[in-house]
PDB file of N, CA and C in Angstrom:
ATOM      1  N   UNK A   1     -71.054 110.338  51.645  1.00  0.00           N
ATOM      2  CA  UNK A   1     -70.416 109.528  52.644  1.00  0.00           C
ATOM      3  C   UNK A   1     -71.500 108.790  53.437  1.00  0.00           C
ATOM      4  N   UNK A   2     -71.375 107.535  53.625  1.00  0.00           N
ATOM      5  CA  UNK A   2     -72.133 106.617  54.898  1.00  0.00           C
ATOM      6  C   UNK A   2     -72.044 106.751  55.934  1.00  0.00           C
ATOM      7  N   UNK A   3     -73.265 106.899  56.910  1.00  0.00           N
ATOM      8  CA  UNK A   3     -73.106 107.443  58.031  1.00  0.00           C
ATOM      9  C   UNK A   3     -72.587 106.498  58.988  1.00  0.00           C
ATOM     10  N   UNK A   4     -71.807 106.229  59.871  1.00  0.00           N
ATOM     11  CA  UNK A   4     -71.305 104.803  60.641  1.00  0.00           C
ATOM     12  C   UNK A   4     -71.332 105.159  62.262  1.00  0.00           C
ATOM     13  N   UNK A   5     -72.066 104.498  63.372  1.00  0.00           N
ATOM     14  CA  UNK A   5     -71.718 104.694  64.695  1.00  0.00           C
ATOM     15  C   UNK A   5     -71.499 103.573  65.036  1.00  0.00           C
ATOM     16  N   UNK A   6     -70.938 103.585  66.325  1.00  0.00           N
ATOM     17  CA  UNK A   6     -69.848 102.445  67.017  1.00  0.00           C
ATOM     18  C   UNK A   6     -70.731 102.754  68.467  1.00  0.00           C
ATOM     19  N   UNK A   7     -71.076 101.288  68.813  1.00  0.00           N
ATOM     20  CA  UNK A   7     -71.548 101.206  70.283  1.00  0.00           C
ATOM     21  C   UNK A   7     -70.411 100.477  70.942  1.00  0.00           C
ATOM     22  N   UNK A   8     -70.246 100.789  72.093  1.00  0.00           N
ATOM     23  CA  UNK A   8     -69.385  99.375  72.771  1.00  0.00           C
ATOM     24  C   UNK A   8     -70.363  99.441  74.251  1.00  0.00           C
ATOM     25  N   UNK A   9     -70.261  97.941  74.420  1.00  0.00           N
ATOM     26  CA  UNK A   9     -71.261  97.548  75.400  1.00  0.00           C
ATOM     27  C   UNK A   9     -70.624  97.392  76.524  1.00  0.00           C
ATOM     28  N   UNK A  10     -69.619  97.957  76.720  1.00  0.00           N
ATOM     29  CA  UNK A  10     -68.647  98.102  77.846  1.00  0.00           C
ATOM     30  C   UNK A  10     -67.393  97.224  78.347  1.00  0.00           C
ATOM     31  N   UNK A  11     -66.459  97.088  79.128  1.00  0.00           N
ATOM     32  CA  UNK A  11     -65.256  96.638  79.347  1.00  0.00           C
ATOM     33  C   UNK A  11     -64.949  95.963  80.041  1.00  0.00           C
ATOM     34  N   UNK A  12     -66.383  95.335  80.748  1.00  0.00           N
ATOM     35  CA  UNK A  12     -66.119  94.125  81.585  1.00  0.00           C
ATOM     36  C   UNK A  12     -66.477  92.866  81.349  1.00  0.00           C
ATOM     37  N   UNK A  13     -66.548  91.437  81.984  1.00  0.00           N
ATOM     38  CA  UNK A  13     -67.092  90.847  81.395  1.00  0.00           C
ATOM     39  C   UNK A  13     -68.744  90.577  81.338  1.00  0.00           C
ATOM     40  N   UNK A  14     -68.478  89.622  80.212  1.00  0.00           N
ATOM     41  CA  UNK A  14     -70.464  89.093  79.454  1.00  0.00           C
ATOM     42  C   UNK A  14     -70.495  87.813  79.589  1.00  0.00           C
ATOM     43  N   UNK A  15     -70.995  87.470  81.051  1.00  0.00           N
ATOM     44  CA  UNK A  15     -71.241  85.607  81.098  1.00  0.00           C
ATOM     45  C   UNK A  15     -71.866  84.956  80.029  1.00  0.00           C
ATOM     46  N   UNK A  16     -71.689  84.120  79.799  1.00  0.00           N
ATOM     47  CA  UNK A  16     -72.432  83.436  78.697  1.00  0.00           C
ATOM     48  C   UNK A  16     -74.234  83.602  78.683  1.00  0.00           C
ATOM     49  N   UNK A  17     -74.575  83.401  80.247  1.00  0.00           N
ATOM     50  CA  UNK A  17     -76.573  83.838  80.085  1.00  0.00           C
ATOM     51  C   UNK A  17     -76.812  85.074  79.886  1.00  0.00           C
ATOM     52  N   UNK A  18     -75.890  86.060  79.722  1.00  0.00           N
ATOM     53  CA  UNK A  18     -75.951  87.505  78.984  1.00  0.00           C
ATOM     54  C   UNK A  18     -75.862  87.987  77.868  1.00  0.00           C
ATOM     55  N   UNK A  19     -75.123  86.900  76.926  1.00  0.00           N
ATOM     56  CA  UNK A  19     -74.406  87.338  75.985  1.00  0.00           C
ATOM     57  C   UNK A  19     -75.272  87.421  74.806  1.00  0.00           C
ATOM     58  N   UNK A  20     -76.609  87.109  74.518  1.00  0.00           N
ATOM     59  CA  UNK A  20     -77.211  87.271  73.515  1.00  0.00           C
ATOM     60  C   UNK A  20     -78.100  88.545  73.979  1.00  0.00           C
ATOM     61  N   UNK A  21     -78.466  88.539  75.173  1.00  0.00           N
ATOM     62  CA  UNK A  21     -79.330  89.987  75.269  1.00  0.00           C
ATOM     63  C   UNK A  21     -78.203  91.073  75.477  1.00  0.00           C
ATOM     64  N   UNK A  22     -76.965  91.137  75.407  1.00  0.00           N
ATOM     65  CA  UNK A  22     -76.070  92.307  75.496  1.00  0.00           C
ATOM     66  C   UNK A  22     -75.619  92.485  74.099  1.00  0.00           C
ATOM     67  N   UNK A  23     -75.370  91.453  73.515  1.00  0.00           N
ATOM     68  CA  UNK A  23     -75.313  91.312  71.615  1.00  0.00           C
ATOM     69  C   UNK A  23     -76.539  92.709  70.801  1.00  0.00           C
ATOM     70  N   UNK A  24     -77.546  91.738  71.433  1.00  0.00           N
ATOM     71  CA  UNK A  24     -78.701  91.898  71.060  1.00  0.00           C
ATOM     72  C   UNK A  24     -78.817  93.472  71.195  1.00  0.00           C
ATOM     73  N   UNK A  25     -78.341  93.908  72.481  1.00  0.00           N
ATOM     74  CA  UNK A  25     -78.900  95.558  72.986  1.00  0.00           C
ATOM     75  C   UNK A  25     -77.905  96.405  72.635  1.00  0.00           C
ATOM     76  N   UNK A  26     -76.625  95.886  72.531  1.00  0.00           N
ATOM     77  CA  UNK A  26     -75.634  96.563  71.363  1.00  0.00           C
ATOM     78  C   UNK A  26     -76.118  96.835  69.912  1.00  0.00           C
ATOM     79  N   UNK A  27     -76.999  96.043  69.187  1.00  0.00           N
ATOM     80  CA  UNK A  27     -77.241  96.478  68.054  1.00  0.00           C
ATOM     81  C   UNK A  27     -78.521  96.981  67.826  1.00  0.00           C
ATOM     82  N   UNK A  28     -79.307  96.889  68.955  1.00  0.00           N
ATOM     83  CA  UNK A  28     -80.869  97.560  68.579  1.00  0.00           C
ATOM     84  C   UNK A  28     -80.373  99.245  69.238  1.00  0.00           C
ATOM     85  N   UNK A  29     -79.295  99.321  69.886  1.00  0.00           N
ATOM     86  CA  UNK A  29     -78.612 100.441  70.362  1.00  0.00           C
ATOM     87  C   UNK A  29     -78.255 101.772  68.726  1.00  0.00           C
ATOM     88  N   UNK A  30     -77.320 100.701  68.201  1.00  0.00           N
ATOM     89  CA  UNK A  30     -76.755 100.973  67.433  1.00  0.00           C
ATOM     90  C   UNK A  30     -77.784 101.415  66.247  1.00  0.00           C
ATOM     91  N   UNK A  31     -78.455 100.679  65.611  1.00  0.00           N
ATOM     92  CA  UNK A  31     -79.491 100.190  65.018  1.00  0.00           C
ATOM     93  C   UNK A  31     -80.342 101.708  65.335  1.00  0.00           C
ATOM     94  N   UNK A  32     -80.622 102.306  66.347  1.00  0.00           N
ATOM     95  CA  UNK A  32     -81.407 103.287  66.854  1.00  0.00           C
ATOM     96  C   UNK A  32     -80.632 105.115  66.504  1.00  0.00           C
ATOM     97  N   UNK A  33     -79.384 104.975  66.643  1.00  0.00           N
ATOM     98  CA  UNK A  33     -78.272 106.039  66.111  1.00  0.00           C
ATOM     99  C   UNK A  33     -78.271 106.183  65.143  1.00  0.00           C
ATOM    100  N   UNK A  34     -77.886 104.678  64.068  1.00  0.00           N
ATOM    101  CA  UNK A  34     -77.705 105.004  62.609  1.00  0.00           C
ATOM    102  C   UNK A  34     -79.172 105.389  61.948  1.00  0.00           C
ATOM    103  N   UNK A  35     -80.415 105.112  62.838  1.00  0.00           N
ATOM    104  CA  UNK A  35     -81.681 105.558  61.712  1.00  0.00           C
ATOM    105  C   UNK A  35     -81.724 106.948  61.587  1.00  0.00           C
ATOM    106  N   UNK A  36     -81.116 107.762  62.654  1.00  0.00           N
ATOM    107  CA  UNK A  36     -81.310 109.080  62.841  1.00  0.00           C
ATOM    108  C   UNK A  36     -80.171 109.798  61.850  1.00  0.00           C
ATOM    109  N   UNK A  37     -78.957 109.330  61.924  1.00  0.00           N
ATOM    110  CA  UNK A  37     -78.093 109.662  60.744  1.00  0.00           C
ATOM    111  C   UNK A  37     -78.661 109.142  59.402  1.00  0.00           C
ATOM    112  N   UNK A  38     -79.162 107.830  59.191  1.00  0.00           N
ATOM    113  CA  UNK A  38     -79.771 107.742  57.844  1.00  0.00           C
ATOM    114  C   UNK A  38     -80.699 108.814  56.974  1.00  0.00           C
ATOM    115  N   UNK A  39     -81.496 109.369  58.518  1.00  0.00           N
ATOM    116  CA  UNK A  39     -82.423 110.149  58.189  1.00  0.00           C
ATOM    117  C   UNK A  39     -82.034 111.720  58.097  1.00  0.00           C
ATOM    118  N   UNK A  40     -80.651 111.725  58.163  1.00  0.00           N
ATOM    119  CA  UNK A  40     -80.164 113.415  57.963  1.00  0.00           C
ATOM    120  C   UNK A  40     -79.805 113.971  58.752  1.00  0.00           C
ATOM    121  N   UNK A  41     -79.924 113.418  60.268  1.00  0.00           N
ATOM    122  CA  UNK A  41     -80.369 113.840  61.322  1.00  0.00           C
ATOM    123  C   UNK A  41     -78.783 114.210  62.222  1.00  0.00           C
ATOM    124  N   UNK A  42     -78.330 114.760  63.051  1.00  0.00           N
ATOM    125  CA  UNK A  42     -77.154 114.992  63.241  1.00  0.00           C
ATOM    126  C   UNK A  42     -76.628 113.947  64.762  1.00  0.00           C
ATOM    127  N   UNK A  43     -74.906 113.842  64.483  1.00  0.00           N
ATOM    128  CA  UNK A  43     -74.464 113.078  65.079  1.00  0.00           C
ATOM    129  C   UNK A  43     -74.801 113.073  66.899  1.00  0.00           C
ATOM    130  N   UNK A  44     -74.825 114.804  67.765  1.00  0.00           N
ATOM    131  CA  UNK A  44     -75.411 114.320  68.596  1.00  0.00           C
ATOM    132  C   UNK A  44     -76.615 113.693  68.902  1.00  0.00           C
ATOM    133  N   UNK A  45     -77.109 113.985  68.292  1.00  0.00           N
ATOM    134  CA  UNK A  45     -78.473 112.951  68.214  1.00  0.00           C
ATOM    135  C   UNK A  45     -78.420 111.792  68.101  1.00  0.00           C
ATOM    136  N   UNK A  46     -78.130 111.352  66.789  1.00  0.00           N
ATOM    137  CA  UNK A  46     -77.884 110.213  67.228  1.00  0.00           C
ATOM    138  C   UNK A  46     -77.289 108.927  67.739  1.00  0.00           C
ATOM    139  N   UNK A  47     -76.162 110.345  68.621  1.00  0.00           N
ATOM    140  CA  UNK A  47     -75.761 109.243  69.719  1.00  0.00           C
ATOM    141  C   UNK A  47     -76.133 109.445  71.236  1.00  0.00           C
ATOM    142  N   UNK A  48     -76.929 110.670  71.075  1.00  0.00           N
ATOM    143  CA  UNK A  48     -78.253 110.787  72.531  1.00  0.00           C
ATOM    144  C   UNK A  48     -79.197 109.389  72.496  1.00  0.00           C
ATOM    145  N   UNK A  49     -79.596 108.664  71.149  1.00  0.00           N
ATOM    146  CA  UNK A  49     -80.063 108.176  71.100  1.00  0.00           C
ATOM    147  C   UNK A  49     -80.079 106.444  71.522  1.00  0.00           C
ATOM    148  N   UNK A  50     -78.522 106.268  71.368  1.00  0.00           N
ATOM    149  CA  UNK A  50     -78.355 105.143  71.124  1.00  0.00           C
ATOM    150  C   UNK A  50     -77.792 105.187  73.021  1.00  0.00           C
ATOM    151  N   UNK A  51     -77.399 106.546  73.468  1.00  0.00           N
ATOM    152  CA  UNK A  51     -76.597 105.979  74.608  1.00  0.00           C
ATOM    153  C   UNK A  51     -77.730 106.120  75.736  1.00  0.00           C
ATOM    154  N   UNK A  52     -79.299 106.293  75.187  1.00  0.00           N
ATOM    155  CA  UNK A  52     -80.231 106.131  76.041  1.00  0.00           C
ATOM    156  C   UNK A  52     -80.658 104.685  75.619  1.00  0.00           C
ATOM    157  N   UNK A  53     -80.739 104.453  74.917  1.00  0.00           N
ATOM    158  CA  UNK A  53     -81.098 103.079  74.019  1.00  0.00           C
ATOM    159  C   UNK A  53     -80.167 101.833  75.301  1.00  0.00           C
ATOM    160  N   UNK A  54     -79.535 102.388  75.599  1.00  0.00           N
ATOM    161  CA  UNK A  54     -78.405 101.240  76.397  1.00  0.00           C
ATOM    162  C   UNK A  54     -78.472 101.505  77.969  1.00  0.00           C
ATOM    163  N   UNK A  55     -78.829 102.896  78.172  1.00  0.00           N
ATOM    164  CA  UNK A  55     -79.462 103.403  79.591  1.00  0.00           C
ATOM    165  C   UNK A  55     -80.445 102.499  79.924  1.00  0.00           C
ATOM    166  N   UNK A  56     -81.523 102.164  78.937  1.00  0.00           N
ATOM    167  CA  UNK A  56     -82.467 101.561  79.310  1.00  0.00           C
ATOM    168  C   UNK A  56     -82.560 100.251  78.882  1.00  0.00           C
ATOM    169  N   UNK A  57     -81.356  99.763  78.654  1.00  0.00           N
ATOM    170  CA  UNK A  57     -81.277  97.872  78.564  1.00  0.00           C
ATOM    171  C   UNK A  57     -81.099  97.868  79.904  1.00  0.00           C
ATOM    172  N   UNK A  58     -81.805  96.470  80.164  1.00  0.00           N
ATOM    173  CA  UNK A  58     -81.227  96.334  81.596  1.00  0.00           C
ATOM    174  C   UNK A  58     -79.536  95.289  81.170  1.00  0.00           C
ATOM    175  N   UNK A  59     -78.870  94.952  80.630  1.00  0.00           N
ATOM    176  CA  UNK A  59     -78.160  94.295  80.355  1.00  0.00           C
ATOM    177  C   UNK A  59     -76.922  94.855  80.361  1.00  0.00           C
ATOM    178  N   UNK A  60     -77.100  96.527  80.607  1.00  0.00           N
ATOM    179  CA  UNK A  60     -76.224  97.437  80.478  1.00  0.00           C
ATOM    180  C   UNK A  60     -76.057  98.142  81.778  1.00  0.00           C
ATOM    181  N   UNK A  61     -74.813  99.047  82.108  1.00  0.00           N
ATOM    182  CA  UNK A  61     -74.990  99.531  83.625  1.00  0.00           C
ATOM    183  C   UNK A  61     -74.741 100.930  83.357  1.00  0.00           C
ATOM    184  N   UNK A  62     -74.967 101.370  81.449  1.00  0.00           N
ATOM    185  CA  UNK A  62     -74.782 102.876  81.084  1.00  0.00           C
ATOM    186  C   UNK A  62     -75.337 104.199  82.058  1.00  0.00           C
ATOM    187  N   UNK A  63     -74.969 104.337  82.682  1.00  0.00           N
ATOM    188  CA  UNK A  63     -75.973 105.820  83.234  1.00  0.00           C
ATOM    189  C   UNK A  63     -76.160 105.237  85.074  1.00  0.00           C
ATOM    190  N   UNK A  64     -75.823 103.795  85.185  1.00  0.00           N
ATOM    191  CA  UNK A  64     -76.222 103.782  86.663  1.00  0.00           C
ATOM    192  C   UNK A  64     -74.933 102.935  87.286  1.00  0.00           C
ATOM    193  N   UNK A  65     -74.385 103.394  87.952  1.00  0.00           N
ATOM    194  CA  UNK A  65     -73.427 102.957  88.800  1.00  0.00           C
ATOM    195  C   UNK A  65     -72.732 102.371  87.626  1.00  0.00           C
ATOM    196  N   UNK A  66     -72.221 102.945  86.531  1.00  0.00           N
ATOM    197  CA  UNK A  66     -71.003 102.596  85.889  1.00  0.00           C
ATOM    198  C   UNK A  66     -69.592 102.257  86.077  1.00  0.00           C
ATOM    199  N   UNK A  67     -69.135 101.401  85.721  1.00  0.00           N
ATOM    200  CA  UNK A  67     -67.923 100.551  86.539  1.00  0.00           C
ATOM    201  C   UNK A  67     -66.422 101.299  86.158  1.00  0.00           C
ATOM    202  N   UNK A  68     -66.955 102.767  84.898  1.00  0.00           N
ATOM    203  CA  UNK A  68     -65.683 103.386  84.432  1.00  0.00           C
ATOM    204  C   UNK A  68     -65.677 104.423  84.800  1.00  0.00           C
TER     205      UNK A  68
END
């Protein structure tokens, strides 16, 4: 089976001067989860990985004053 994770970059809106670095940090997010499942590696992991990966975009408000 293929390993598959799902980021969502959250539920509010993405002005247009955001929208390529929130694109962008959604999939280097994502991109960061699936190497760890590629590599065998197990699902909390790598989605510790990806939901720090988005902690530390600034494009994201994961982990700091979250709007949900």
């Amino acid at each position: 089976m293929k390993p598959v994770i799902v980021v969502h970059g959250g539920a509010g809106r993405i002005f247009k001067d955001r929208e390529e670095g929130a694109r962008s940090g959604v999939t280097r997010a994502a991109m960061k989860g699936y190497s760890i499942l590629k590599q065998g590696g197990n699902a909390l992991d790598a989605v510790e990985e990806a939901v720090t990966s988005m902690e530390d975009d600034p494009h994201f408000n994961a982990g700091n004053f979250s709007s949900i």
